[in-house]
Structures are given as structure tokens and as C-alpha cells.
C-alpha atoms as a PDB file:
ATOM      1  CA  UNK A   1     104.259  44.297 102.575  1.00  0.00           C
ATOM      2  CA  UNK A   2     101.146  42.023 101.686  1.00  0.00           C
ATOM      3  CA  UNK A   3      99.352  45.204 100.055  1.00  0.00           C
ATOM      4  CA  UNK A   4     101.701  44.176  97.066  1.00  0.00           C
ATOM      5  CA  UNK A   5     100.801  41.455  96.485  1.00  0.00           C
ATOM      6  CA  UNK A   6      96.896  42.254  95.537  1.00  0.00           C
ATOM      7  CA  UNK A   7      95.412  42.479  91.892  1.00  0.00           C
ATOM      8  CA  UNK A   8      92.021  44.041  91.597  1.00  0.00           C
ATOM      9  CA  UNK A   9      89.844  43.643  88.570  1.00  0.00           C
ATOM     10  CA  UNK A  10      87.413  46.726  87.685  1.00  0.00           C
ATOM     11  CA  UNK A  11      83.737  45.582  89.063  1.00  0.00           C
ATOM     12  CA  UNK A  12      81.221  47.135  86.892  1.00  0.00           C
ATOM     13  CA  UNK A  13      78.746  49.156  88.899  1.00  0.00           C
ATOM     14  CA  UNK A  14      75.466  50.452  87.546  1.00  0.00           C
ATOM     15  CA  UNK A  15      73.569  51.528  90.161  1.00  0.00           C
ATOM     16  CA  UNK A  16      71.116  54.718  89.906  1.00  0.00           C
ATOM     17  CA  UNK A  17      72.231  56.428  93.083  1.00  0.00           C
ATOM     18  CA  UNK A  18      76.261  56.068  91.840  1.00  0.00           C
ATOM     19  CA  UNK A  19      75.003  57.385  88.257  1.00  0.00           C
ATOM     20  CA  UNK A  20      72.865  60.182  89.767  1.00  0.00           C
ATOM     21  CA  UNK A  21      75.913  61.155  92.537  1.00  0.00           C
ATOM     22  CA  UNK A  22      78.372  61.450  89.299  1.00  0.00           C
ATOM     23  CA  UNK A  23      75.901  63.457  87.449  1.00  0.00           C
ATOM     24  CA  UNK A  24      75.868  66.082  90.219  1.00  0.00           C
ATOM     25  CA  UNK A  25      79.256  66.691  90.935  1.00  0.00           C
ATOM     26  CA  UNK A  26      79.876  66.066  87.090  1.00  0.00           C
ATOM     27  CA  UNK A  27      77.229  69.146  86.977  1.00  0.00           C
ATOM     28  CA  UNK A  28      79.381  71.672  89.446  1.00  0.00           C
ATOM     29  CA  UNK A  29      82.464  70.647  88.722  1.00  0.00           C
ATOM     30  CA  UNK A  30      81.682  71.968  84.733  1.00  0.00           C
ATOM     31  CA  UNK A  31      85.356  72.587  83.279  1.00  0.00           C
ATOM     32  CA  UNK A  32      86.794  69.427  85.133  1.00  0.00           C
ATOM     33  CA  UNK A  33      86.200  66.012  85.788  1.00  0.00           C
ATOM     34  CA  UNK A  34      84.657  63.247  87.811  1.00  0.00           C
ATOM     35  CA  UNK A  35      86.159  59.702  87.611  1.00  0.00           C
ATOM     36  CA  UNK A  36      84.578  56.807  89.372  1.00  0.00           C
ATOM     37  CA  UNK A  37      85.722  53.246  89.236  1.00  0.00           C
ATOM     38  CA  UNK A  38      84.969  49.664  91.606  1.00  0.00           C
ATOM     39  CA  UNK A  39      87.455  47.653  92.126  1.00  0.00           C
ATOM     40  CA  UNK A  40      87.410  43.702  93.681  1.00  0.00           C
ATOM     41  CA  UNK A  41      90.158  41.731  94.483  1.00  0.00           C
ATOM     42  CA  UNK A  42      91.055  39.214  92.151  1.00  0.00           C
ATOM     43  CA  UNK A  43      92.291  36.621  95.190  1.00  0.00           C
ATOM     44  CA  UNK A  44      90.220  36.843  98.232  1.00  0.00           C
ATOM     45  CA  UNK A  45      93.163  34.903 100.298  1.00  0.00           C
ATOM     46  CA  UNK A  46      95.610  37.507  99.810  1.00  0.00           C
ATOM     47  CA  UNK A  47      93.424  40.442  99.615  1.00  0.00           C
ATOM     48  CA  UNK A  48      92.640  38.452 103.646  1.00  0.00           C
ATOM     49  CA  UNK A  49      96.052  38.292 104.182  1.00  0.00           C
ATOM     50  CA  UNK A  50      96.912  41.861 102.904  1.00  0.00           C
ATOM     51  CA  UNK A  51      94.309  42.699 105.700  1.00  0.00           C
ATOM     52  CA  UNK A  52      95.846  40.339 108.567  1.00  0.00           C
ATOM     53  CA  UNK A  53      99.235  41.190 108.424  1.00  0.00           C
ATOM     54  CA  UNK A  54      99.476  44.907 107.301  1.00  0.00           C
ATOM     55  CA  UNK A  55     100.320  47.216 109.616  1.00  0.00           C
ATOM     56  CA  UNK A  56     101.220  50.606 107.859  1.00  0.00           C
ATOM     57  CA  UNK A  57      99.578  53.497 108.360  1.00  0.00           C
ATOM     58  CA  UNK A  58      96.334  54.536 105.761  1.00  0.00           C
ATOM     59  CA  UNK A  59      98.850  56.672 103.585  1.00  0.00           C
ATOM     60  CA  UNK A  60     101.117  53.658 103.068  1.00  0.00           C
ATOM     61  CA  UNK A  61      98.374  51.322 102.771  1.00  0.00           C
ATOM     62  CA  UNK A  62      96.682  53.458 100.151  1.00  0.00           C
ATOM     63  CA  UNK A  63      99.646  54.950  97.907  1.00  0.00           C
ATOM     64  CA  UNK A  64     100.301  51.383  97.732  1.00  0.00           C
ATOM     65  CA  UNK A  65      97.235  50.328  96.376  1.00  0.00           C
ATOM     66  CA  UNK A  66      96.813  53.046  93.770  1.00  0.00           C
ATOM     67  CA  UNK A  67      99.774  51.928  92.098  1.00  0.00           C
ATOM     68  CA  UNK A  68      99.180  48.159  92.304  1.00  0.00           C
ATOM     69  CA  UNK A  69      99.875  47.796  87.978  1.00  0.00           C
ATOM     70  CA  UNK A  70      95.939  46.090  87.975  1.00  0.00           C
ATOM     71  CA  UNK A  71      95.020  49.337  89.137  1.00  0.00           C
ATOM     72  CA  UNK A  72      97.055  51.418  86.972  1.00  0.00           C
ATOM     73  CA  UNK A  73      95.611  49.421  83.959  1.00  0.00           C
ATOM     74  CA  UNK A  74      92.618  50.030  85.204  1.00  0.00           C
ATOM     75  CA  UNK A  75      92.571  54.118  85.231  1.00  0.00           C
ATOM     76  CA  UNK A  76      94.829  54.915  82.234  1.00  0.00           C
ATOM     77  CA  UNK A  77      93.355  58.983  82.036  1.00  0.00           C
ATOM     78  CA  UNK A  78      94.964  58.744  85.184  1.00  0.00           C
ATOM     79  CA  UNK A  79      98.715  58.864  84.463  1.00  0.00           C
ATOM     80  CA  UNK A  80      99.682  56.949  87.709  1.00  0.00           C
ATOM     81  CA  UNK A  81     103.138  57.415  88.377  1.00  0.00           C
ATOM     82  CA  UNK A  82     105.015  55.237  90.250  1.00  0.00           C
ATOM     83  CA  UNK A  83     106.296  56.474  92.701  1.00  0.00           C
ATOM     84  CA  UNK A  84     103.740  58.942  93.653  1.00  0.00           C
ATOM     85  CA  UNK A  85     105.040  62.419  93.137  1.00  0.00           C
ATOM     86  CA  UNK A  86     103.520  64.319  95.208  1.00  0.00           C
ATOM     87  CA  UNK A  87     102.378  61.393  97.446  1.00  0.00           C
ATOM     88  CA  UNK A  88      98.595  61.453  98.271  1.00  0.00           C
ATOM     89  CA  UNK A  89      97.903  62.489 101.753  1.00  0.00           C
ATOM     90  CA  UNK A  90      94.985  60.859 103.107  1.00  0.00           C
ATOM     91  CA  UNK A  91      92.969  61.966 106.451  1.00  0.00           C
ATOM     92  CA  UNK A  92      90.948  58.793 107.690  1.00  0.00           C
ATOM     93  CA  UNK A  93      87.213  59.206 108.132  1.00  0.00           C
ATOM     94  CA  UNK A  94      84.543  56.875 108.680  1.00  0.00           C
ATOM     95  CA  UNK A  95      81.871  55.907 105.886  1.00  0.00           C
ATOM     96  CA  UNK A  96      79.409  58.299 107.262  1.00  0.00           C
ATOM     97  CA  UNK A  97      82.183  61.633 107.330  1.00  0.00           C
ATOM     98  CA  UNK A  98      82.859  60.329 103.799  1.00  0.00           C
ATOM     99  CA  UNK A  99      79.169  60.843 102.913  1.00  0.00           C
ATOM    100  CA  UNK A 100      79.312  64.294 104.935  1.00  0.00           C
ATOM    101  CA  UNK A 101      82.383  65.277 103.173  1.00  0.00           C
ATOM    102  CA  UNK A 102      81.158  64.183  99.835  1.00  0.00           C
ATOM    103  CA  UNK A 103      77.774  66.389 101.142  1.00  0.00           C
ATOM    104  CA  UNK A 104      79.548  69.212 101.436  1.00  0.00           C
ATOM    105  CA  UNK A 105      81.550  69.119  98.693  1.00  0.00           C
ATOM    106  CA  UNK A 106      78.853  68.930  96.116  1.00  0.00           C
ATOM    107  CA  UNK A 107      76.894  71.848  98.151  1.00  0.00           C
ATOM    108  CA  UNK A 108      79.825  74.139  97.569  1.00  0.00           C
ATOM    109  CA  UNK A 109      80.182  72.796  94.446  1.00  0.00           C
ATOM    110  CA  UNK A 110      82.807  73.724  91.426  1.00  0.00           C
ATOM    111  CA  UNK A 111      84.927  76.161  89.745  1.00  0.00           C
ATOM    112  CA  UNK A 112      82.000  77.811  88.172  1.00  0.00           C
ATOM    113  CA  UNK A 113      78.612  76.447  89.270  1.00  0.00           C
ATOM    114  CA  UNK A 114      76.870  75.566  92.601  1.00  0.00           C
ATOM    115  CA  UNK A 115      74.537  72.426  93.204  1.00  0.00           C
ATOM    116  CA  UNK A 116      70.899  73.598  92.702  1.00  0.00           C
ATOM    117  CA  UNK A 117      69.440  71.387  94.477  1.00  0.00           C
ATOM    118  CA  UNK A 118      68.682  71.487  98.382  1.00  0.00           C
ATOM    119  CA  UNK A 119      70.474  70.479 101.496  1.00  0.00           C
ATOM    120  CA  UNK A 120      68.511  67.822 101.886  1.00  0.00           C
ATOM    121  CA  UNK A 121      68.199  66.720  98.010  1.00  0.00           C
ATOM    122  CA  UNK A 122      72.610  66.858  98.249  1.00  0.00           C
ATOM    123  CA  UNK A 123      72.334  64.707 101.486  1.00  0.00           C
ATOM    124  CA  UNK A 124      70.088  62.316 100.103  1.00  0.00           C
ATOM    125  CA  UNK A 125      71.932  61.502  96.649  1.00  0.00           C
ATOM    126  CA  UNK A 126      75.242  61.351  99.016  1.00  0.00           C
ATOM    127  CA  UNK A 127      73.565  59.046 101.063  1.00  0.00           C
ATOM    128  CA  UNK A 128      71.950  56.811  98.944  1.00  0.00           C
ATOM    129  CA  UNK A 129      75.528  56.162  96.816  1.00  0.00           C
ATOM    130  CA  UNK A 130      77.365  55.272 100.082  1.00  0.00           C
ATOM    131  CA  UNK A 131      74.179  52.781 100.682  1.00  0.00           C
ATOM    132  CA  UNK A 132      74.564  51.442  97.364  1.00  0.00           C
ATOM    133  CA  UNK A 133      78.033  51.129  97.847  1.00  0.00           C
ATOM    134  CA  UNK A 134      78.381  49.227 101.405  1.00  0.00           C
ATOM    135  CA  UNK A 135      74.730  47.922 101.397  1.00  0.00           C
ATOM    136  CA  UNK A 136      73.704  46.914 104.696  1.00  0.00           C
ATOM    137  CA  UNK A 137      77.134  46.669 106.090  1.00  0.00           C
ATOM    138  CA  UNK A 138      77.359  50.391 106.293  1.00  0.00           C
ATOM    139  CA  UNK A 139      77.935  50.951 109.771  1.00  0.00           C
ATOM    140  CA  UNK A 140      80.271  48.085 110.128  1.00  0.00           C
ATOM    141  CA  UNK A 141      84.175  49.055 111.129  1.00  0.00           C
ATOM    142  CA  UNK A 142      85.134  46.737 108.862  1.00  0.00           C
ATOM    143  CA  UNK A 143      86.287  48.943 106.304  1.00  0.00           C
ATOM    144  CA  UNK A 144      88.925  52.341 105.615  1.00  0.00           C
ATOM    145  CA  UNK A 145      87.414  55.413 103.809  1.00  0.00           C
ATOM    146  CA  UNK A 146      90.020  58.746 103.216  1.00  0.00           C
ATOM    147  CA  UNK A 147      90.219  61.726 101.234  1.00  0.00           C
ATOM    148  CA  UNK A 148      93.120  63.645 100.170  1.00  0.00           C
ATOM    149  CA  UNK A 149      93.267  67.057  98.342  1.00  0.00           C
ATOM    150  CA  UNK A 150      96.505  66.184  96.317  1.00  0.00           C
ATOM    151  CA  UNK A 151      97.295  66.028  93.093  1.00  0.00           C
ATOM    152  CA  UNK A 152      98.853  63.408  92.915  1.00  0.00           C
ATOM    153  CA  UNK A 153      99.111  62.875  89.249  1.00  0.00           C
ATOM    154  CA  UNK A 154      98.769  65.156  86.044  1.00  0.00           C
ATOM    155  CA  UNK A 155      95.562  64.648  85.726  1.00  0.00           C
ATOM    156  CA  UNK A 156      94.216  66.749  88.711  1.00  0.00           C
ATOM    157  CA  UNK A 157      94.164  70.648  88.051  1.00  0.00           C
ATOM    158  CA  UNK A 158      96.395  71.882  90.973  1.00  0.00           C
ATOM    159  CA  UNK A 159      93.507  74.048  92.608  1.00  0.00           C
ATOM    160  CA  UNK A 160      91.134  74.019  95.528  1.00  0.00           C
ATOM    161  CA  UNK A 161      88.729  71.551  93.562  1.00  0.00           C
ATOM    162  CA  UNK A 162      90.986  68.509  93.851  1.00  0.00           C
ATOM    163  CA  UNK A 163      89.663  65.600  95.465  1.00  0.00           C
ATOM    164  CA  UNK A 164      90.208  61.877  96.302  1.00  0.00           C
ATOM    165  CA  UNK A 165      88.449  59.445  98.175  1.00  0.00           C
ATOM    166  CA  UNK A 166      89.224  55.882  98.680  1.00  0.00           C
ATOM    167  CA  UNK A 167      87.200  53.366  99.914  1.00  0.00           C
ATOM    168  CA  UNK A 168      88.041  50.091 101.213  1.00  0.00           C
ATOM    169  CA  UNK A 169      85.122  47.364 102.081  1.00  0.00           C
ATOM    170  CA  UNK A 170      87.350  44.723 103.775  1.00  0.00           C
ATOM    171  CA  UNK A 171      84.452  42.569 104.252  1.00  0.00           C
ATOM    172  CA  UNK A 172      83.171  42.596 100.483  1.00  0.00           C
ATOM    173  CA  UNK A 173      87.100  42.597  99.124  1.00  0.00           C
ATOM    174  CA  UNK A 174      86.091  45.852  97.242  1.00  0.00           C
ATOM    175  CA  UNK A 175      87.275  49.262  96.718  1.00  0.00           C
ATOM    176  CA  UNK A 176      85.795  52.080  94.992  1.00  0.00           C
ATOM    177  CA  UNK A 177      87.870  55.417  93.903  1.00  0.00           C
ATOM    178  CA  UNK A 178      85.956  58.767  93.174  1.00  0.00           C
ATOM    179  CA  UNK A 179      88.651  61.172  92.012  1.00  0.00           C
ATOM    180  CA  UNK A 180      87.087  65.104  91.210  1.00  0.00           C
ATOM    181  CA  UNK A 181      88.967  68.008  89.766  1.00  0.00           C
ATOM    182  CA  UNK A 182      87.750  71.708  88.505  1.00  0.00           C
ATOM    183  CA  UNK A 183      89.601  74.752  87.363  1.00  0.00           C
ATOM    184  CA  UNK A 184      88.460  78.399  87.601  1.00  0.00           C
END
């Protein structure tokens, strides 16, 4: 199980289009919250090696991940449990239905308050964080994206406005969570 034997360290990311993506969603989703962080691994051998010889399916892969202690550390307002009670479920999508999901997410927007901006303006701040995220290997399969509506730990509300998605850029070594939560 080479997944467990990763340590990520939190990569600081100030970029305009991940500020101005937060802001939105942090804008709908009024009486929750929007957490954000980018991770790298700390050993590019065994994050290579993690990569090579793992062979469990996305759920395993990422439930294993999310409790990797450097990652717990790293998201304390989390409350990670370990073992993860209720497991995340993740369905696999590809960078671009994570930027159509994401789209769609902040045009329905929260508990309480809808986006006000257009289609296109939600498309375009969506698009421009998953550029600013991947760069120019965007399009490039070398990389696992999912979402999963659990609450898996305390701090998600329990309600139709829990999300997760969790990136993985094998080629860059990085991964970047955006968890979301609102309650009516």
C-alpha cells in the first residue's frame, strides 16, 4: 500500500482565479463554509512509486490520502478521523467534469443565496481556477479528480450542500482539496 507511505506539505497558493473561485462559493454558500488547501509531496520518489505500484480503486486511493497524519496536520477544522466514518465516496471525473461540476454547483449555489453572476461569468471563474491549478497540463490524463457528497467528518453539515473534490496532478506531485458545506 505505497499511498502510505506519502507526506505532503501544504503549498501555499495565491493565485487570483483560486481567491476569486473561493469568494464565490464562499458568497452562496453564506451560513457554511469553503475550505481550500494545496498540497505537494514531500518525496517525489515515493509519491512516483505510490503512483507505479498502486492499484486500488479511487475510493481507496483517496480515503487513504486524506488521512495520511501530514494531511491531517494540515486541515485541523477538519476533525479527520481515522478511520473514515462514513467513508467518502468518490465518483471519478476528469479535470474538465470537475470544472463543470464545480460550474454547476456555484450556479445553484447555497443554502440561502444564488450566484449573481452569469452562466458564462460562473464558467469562466471555474475555468480559470482549474487553469491555474493544472497550468498547461490540463488536458493531460495524467492526473485523478473526484467528488463525493459525504460527510465524512463533523465538520460538514449533513445536507444537500456537502461537497468534496480531490485533485491529484501526478505529473506536478500535487493535490489540491476544496471541501464546501451550507445549512438551510
Amino acid at each position: 500500500m505505497p499511498w502510505e507511505y506519502v507526506s505532503y506539505v501544504v503549498e501555499p497558493l495565491e493565485s487570483p482565479p483560486v481567491s476569486e473561485l473561493l469568494a464565490a462559493f464562499r458568497g452562496v454558500y453564506v451560513d457554511g463554509s469553503v475550505l481550500f488547501r494545496a498540497f505537494r509531496a514531500v518525496d517525489d520518489r515515493e509519491f512516483d512509486r505510490a503512483r507505479r505500484l498502486d492499484f486500488r480503486s479511487l475510493d481507496q486511493t483517496f480515503r487513504t490520502i486524506l488521512t495520511r497524519p501530514s494531511v491531517v496536520a494540515a486541515l485541523p477544522e477538519l476533525e479527520i478521523p481515522d478511520p473514515l466514518e462514513p467513508p467518502p465516496e468518490f465518483r471519478q471525473m476528469s479535470a474538465f467534469g470537475m470544472e463543470g461540476e464545480l460550474t454547476a454547483l456555484l450556479l445553484a449555489g447555497g443554502a440561502s443565496r444564488r450566484f449573481a453572476g452569469t452562466i458564462d461569468e460562473a464558467r469562466g471563474l471555474t475555468r480559470r481556477f482549474m487553469e491555474s491549478l493544472l497550468g498547461d497540463h490540463l488536458g493531460q490524463p495524467d492526473w485523478s479528480a473526484g467528488c463525493s457528497s459525504t460527510p465524512w467528518t463533523p465538520w460538514f453539515r449533513d445536507v444537500a450542500w456537502d461537497f468534496t473534490f480531490l485533485l491529484l496532478d501526478q505529473e506536478a506531485r500535487r493535490l489540491f482539496l476544496l471541501c464546501m458545506t451550507d445549512t438551510d
